[in-house]
Each structure stands twice: as C-alpha cells, then as structure tokens.
PDB file of N, CA and C in Angstrom:
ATOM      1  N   UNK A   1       4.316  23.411   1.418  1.00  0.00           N
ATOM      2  CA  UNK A   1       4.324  22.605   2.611  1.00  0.00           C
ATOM      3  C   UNK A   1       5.715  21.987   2.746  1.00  0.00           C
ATOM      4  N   UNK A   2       6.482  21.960   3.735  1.00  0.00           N
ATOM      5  CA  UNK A   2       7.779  21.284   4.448  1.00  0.00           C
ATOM      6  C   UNK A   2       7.413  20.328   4.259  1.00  0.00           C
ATOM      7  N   UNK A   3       8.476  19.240   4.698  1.00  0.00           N
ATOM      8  CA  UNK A   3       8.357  17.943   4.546  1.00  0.00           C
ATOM      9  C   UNK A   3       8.138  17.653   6.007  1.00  0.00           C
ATOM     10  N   UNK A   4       8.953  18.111   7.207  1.00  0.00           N
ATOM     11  CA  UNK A   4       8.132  17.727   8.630  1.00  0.00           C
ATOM     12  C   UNK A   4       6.765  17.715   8.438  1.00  0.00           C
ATOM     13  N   UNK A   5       5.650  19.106   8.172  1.00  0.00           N
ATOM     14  CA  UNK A   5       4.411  18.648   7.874  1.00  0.00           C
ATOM     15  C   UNK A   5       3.959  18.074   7.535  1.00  0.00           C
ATOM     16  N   UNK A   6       4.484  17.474   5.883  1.00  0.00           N
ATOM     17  CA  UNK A   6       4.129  16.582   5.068  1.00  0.00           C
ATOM     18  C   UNK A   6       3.779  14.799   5.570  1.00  0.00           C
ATOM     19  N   UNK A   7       4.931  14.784   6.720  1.00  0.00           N
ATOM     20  CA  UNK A   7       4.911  14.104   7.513  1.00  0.00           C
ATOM     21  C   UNK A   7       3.760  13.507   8.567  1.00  0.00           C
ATOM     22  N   UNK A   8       3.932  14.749   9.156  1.00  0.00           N
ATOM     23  CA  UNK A   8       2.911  15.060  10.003  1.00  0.00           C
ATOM     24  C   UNK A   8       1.631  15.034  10.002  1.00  0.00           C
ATOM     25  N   UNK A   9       0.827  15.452   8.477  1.00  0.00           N
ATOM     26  CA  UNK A   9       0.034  14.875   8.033  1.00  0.00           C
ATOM     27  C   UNK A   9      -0.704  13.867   7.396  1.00  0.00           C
ATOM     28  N   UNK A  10       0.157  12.879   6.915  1.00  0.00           N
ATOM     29  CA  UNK A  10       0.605  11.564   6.683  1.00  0.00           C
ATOM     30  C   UNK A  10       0.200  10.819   7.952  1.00  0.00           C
ATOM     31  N   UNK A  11       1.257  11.348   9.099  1.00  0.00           N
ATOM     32  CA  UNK A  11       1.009  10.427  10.310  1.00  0.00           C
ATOM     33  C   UNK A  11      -0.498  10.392  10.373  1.00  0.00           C
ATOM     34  N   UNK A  12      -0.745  11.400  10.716  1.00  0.00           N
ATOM     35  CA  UNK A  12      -2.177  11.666  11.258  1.00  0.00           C
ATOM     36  C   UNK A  12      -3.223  10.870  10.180  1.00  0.00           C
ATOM     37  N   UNK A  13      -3.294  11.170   9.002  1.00  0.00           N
ATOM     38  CA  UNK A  13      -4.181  10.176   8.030  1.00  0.00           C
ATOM     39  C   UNK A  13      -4.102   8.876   8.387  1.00  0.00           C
ATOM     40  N   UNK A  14      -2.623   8.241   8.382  1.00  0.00           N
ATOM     41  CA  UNK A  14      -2.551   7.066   9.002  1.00  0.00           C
ATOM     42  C   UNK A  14      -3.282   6.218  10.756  1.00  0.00           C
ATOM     43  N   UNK A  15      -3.359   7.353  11.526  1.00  0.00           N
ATOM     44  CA  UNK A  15      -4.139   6.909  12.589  1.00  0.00           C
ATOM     45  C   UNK A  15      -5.582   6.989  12.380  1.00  0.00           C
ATOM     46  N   UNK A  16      -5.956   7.843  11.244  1.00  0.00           N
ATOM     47  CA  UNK A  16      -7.244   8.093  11.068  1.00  0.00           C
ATOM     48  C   UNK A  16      -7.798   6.593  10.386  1.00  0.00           C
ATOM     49  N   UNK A  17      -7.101   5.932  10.014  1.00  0.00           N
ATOM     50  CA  UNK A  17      -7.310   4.897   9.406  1.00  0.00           C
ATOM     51  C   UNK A  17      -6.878   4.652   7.841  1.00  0.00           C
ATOM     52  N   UNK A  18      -6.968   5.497   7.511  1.00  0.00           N
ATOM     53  CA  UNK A  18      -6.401   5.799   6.077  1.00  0.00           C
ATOM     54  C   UNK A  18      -5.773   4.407   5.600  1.00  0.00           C
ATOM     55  N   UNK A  19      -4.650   3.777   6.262  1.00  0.00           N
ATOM     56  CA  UNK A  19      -3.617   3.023   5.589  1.00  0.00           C
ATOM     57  C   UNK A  19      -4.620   1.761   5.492  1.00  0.00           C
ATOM     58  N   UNK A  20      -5.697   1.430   6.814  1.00  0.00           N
ATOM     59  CA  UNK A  20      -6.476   0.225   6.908  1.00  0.00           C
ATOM     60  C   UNK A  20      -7.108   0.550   5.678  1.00  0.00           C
ATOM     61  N   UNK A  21      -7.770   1.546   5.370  1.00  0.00           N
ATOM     62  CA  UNK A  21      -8.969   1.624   4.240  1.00  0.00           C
ATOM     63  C   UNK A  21      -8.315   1.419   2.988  1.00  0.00           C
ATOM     64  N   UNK A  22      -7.055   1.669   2.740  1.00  0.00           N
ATOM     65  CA  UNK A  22      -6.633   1.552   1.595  1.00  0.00           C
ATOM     66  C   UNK A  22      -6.171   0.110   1.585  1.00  0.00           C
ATOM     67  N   UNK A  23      -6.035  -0.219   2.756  1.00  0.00           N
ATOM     68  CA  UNK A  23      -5.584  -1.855   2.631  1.00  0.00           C
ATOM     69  C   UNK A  23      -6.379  -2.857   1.742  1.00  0.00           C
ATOM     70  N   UNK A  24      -7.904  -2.357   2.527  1.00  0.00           N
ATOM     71  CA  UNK A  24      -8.951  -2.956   2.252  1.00  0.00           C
ATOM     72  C   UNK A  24      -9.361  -2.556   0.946  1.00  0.00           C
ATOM     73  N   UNK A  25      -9.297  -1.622   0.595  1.00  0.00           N
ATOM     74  CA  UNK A  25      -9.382  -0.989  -0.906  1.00  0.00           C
ATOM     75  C   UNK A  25      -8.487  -2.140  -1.744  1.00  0.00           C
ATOM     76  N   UNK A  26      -7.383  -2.471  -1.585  1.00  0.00           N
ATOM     77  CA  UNK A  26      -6.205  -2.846  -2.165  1.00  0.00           C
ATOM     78  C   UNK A  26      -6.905  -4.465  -2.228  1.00  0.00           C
ATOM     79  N   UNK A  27      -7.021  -4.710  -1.170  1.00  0.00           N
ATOM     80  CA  UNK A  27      -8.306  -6.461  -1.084  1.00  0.00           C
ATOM     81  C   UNK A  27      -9.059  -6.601  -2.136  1.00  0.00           C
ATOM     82  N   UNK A  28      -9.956  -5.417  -1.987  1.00  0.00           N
ATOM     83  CA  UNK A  28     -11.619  -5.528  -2.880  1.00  0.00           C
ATOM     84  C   UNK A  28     -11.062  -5.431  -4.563  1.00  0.00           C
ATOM     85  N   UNK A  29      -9.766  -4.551  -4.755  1.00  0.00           N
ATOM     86  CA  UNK A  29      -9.467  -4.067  -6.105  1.00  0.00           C
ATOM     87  C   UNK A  29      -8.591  -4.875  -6.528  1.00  0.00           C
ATOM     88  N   UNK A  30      -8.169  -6.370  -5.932  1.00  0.00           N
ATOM     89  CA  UNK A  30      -7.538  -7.527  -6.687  1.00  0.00           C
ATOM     90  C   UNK A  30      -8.203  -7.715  -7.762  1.00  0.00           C
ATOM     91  N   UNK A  31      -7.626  -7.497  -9.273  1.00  0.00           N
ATOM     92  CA  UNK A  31      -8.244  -7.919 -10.373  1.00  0.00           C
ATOM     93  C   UNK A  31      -8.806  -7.143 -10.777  1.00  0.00           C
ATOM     94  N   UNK A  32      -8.769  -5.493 -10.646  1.00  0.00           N
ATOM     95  CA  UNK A  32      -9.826  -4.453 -11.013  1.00  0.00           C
ATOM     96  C   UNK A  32      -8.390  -3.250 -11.079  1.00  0.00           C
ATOM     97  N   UNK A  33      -8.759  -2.165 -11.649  1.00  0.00           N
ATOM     98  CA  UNK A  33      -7.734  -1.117 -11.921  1.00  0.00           C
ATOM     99  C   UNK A  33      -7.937  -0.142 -10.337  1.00  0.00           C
ATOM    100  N   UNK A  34      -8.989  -0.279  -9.476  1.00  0.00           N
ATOM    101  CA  UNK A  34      -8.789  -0.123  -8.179  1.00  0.00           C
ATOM    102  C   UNK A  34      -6.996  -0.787  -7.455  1.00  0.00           C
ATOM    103  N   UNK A  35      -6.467  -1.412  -8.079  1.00  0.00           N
ATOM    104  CA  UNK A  35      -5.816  -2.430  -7.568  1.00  0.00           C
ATOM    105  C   UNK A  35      -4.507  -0.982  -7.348  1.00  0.00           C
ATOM    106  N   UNK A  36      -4.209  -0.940  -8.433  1.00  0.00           N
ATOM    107  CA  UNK A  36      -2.944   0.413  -9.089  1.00  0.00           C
ATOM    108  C   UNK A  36      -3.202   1.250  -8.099  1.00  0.00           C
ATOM    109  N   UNK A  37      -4.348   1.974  -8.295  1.00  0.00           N
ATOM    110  CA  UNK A  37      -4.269   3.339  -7.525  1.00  0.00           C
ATOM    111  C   UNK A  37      -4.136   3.142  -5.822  1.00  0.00           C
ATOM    112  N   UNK A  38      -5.613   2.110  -5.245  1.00  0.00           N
ATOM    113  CA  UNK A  38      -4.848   1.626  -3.763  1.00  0.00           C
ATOM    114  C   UNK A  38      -3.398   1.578  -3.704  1.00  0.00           C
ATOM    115  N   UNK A  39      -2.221   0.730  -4.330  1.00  0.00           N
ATOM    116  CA  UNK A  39      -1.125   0.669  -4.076  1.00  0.00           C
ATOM    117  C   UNK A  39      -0.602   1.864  -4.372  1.00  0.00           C
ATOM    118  N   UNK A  40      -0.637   2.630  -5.155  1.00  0.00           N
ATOM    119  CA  UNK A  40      -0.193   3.594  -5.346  1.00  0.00           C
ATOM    120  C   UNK A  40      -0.566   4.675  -3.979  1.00  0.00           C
ATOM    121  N   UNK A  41      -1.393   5.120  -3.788  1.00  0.00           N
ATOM    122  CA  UNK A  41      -1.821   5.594  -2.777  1.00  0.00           C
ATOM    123  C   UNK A  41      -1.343   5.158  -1.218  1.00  0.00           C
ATOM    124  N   UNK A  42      -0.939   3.900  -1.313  1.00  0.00           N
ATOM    125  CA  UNK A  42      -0.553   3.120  -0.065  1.00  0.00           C
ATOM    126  C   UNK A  42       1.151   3.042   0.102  1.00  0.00           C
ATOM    127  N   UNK A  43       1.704   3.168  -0.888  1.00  0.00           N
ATOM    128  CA  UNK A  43       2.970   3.432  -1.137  1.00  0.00           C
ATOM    129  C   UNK A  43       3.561   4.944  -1.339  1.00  0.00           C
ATOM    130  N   UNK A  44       2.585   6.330  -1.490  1.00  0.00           N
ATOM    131  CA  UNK A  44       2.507   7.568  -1.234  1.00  0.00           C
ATOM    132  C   UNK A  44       2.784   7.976   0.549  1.00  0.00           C
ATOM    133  N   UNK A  45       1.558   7.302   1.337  1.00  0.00           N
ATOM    134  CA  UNK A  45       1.584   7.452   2.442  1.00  0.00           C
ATOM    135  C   UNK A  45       3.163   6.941   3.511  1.00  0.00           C
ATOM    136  N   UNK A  46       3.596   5.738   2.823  1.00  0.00           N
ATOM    137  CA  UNK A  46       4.402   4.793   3.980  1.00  0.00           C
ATOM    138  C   UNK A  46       5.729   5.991   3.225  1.00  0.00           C
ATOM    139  N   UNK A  47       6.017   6.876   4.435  1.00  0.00           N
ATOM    140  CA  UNK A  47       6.752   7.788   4.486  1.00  0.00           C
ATOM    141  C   UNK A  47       8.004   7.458   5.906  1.00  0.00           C
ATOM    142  N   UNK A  48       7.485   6.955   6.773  1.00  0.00           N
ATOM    143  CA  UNK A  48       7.981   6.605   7.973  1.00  0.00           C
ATOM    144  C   UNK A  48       8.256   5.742   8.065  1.00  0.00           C
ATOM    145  N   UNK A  49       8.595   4.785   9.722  1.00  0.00           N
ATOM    146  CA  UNK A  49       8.287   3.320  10.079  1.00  0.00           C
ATOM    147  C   UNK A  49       7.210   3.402  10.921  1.00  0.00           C
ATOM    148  N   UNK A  50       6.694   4.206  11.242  1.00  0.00           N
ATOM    149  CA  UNK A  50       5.628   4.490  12.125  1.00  0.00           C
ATOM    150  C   UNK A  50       4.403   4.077  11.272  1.00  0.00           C
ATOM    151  N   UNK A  51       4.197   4.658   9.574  1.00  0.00           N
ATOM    152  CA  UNK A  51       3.149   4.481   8.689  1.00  0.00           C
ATOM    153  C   UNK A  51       3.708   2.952   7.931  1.00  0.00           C
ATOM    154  N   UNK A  52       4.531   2.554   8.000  1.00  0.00           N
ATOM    155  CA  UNK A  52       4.801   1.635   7.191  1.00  0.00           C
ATOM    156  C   UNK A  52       4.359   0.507   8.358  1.00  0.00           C
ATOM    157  N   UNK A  53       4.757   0.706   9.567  1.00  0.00           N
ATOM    158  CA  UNK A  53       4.516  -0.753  10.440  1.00  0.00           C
ATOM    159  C   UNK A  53       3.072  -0.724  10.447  1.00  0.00           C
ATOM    160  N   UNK A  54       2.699  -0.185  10.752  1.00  0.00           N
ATOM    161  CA  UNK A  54       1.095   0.050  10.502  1.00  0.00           C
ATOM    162  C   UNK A  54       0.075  -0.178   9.375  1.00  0.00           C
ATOM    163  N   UNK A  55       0.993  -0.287   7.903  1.00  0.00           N
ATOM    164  CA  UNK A  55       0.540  -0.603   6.839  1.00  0.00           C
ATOM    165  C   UNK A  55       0.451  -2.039   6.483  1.00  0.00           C
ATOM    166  N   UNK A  56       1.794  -2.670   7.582  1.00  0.00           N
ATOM    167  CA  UNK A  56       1.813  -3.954   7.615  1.00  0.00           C
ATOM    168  C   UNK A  56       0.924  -4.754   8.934  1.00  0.00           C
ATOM    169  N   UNK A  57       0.980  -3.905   9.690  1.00  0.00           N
ATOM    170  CA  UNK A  57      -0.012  -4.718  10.773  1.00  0.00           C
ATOM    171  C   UNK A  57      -1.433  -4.447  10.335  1.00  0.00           C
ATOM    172  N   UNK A  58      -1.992  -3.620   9.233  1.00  0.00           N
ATOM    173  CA  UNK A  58      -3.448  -4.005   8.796  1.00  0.00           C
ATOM    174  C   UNK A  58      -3.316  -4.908   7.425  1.00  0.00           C
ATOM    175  N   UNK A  59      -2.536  -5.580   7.369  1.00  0.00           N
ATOM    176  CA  UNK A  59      -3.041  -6.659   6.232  1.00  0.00           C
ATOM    177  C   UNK A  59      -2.148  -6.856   5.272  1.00  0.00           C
ATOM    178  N   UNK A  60      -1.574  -5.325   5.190  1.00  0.00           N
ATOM    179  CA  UNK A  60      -0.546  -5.038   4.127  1.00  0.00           C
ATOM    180  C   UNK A  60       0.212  -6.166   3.337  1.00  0.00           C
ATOM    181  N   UNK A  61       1.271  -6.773   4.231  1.00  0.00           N
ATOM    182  CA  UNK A  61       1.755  -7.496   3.361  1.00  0.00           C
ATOM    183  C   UNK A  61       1.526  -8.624   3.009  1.00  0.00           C
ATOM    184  N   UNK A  62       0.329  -9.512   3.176  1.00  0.00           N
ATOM    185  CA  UNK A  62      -0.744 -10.449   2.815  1.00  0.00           C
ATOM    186  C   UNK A  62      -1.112 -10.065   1.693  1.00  0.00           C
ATOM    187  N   UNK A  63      -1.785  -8.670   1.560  1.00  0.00           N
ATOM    188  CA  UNK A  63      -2.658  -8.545   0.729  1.00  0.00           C
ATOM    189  C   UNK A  63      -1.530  -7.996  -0.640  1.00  0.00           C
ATOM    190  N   UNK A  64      -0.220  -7.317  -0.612  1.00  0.00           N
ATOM    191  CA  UNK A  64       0.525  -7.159  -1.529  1.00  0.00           C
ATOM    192  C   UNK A  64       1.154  -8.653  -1.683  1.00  0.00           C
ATOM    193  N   UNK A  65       1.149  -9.927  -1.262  1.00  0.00           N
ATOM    194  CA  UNK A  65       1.483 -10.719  -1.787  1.00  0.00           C
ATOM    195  C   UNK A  65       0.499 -11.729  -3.005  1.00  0.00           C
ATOM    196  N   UNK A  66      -0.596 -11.352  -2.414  1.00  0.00           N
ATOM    197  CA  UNK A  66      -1.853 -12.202  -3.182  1.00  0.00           C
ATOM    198  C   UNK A  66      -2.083 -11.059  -4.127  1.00  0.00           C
ATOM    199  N   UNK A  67      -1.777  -9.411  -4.424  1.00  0.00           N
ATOM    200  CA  UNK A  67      -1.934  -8.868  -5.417  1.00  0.00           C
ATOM    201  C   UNK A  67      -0.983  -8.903  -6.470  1.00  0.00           C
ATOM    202  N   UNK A  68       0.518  -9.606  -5.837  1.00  0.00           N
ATOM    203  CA  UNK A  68       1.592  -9.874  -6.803  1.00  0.00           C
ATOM    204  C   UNK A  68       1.428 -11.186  -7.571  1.00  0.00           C
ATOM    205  N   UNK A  69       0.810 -12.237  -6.740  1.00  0.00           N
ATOM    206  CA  UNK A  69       0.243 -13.609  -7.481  1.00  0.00           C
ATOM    207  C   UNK A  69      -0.601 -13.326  -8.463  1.00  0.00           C
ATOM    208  N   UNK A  70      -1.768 -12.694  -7.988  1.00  0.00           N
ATOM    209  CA  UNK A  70      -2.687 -12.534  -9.098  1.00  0.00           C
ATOM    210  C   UNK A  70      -2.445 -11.517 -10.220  1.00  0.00           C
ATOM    211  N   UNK A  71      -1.134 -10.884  -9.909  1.00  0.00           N
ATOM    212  CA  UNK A  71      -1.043 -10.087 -11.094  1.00  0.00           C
ATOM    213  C   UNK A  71      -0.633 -10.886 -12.383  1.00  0.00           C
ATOM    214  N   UNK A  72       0.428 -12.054 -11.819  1.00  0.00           N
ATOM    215  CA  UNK A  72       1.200 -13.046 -12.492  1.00  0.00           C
ATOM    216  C   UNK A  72       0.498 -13.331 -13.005  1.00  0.00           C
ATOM    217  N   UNK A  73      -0.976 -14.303 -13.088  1.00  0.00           N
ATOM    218  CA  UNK A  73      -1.494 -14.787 -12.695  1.00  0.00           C
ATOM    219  C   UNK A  73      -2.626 -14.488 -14.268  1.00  0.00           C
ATOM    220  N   UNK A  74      -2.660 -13.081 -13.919  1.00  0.00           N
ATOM    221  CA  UNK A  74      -3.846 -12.691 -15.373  1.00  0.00           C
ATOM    222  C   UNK A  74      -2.631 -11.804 -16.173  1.00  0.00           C
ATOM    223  N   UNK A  75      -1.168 -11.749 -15.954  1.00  0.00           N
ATOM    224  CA  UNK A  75      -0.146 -12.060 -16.862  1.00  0.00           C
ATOM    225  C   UNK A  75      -0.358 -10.019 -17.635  1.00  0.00           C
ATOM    226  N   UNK A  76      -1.262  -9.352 -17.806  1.00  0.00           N
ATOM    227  CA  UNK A  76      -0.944  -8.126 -17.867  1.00  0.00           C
ATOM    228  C   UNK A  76      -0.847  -7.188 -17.401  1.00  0.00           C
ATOM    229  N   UNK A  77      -0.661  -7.179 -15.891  1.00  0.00           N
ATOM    230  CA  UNK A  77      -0.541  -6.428 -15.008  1.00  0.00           C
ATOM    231  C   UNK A  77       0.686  -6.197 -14.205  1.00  0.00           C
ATOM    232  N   UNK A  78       1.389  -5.929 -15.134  1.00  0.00           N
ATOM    233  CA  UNK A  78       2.903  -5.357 -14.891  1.00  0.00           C
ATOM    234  C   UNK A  78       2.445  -4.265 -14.135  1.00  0.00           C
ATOM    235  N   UNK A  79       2.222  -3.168 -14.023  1.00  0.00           N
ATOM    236  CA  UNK A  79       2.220  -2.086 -13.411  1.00  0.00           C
ATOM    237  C   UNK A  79       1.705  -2.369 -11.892  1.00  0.00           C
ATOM    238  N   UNK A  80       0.427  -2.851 -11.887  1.00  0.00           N
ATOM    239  CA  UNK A  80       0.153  -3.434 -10.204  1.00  0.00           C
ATOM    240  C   UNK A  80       1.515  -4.588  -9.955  1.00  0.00           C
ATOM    241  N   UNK A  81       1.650  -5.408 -10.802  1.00  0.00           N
ATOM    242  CA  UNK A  81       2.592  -6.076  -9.837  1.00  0.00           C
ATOM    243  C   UNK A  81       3.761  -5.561  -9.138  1.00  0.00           C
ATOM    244  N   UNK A  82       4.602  -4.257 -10.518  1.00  0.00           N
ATOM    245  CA  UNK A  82       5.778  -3.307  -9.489  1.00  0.00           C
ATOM    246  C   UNK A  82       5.393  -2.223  -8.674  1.00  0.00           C
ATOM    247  N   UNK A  83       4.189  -1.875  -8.623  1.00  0.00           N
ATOM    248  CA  UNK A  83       3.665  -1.093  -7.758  1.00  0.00           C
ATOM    249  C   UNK A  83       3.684  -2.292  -6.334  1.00  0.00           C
ATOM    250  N   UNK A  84       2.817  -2.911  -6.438  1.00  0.00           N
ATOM    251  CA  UNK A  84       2.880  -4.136  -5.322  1.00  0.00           C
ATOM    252  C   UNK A  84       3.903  -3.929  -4.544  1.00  0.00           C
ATOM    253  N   UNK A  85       4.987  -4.272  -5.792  1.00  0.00           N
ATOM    254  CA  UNK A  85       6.345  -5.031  -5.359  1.00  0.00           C
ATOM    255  C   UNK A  85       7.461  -3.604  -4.740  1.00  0.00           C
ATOM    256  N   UNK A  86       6.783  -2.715  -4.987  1.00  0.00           N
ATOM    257  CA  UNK A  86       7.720  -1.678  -4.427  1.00  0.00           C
ATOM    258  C   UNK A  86       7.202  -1.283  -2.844  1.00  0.00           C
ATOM    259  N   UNK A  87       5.935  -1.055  -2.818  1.00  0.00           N
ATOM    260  CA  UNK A  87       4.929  -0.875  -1.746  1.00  0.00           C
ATOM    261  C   UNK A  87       5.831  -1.616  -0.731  1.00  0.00           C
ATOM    262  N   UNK A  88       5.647  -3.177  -1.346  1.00  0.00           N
ATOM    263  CA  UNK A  88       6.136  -4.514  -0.385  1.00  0.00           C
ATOM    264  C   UNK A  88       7.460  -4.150   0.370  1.00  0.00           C
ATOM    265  N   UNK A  89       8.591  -3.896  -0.668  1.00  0.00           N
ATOM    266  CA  UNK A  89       9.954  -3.663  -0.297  1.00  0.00           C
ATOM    267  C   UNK A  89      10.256  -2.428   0.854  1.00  0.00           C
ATOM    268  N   UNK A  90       8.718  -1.763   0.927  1.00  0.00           N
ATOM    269  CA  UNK A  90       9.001  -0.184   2.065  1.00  0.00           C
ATOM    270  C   UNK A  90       8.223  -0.719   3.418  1.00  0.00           C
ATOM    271  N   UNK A  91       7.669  -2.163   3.119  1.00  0.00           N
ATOM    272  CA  UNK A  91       7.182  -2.562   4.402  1.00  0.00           C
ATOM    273  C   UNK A  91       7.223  -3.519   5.182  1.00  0.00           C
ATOM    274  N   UNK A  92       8.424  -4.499   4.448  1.00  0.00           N
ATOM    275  CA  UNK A  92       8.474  -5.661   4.247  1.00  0.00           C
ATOM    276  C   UNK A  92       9.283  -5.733   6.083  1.00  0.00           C
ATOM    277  N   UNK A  93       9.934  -4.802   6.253  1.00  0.00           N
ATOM    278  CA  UNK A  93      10.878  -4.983   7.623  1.00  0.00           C
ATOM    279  C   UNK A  93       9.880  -5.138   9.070  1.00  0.00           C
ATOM    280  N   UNK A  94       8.118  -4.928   8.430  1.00  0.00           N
ATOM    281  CA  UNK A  94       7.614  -4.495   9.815  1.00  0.00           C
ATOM    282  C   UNK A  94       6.491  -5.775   9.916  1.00  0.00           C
TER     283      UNK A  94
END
C-alpha cells in the first residue's frame, strides 16, 4: 500500500468515527493498560491536520492531559505518559 492510500484510509476511518472511539477508549482506559494501546492507536492514525484536528475536537487533548496527570500520578506509567505526551505534541496546534 502507498502512502497516499495509507492516507486515504486513515482519513476515511477518521470520519467513520474511529478517532472519537478511540478518544473515548483513551477516557475509559485511564488507569488500565487500555490506556497504551488507545494512545498508541490514536497517535498511528493522526497522519494529517485533517485527522489530528479532529482528534482534538473529540476530546483529545483533555483527555491526553488527564492521562499525563494520572500517569504521574500512579508514578509507573512511563510508557502511557510518553505515548500521551507524543500523541499531545501531533495535536496540540488544533
């Protein structure tokens, strides 16, 4: 697969809702190893500004800020917190 497609299919997941569900995924999995893979998954997709503004107008960067607190927070969750914190930095402009 090209990367225009790659794109292209991305976009399209993203209108499908995709980025909301993982948002909400990313909500429910504060404090659970759900937490990693949502971000991970949510930081896979934001390929564009088209998927990234969109990642931020469903919740996004609310919910990567209260997943970076609470990572602090229960103190071994280095990996969600730079996952978070990278997610954050690709969406932070929108």
């Amino acid at each position: 697969m090209n990367i225009s497609n790659k794109t292209k299919n991305l976009r399209t997941f993203a209108k499908l809702g995709i980025a909301r569900a993982l948002t909400e995924a990313l909500q429910a999995g504060i404090g659970s190893n759900t937490l990693v893979s949502a971000s991970i998954a949510l930081k896979s997709i934001a390929v564009n500004d088209e998927i990234c503004k969109y990642i931020a107008e469903s919740g996004g960067i609310d919910t990567l800020l209260r997943c970076i607190d609470d990572s602090g927070e229960q103190g071994n969750k280095k990996t969600a917190a730079k996952t978070c914190c990278s997610l954050l930095s690709k969406i932070s402009d929108f």
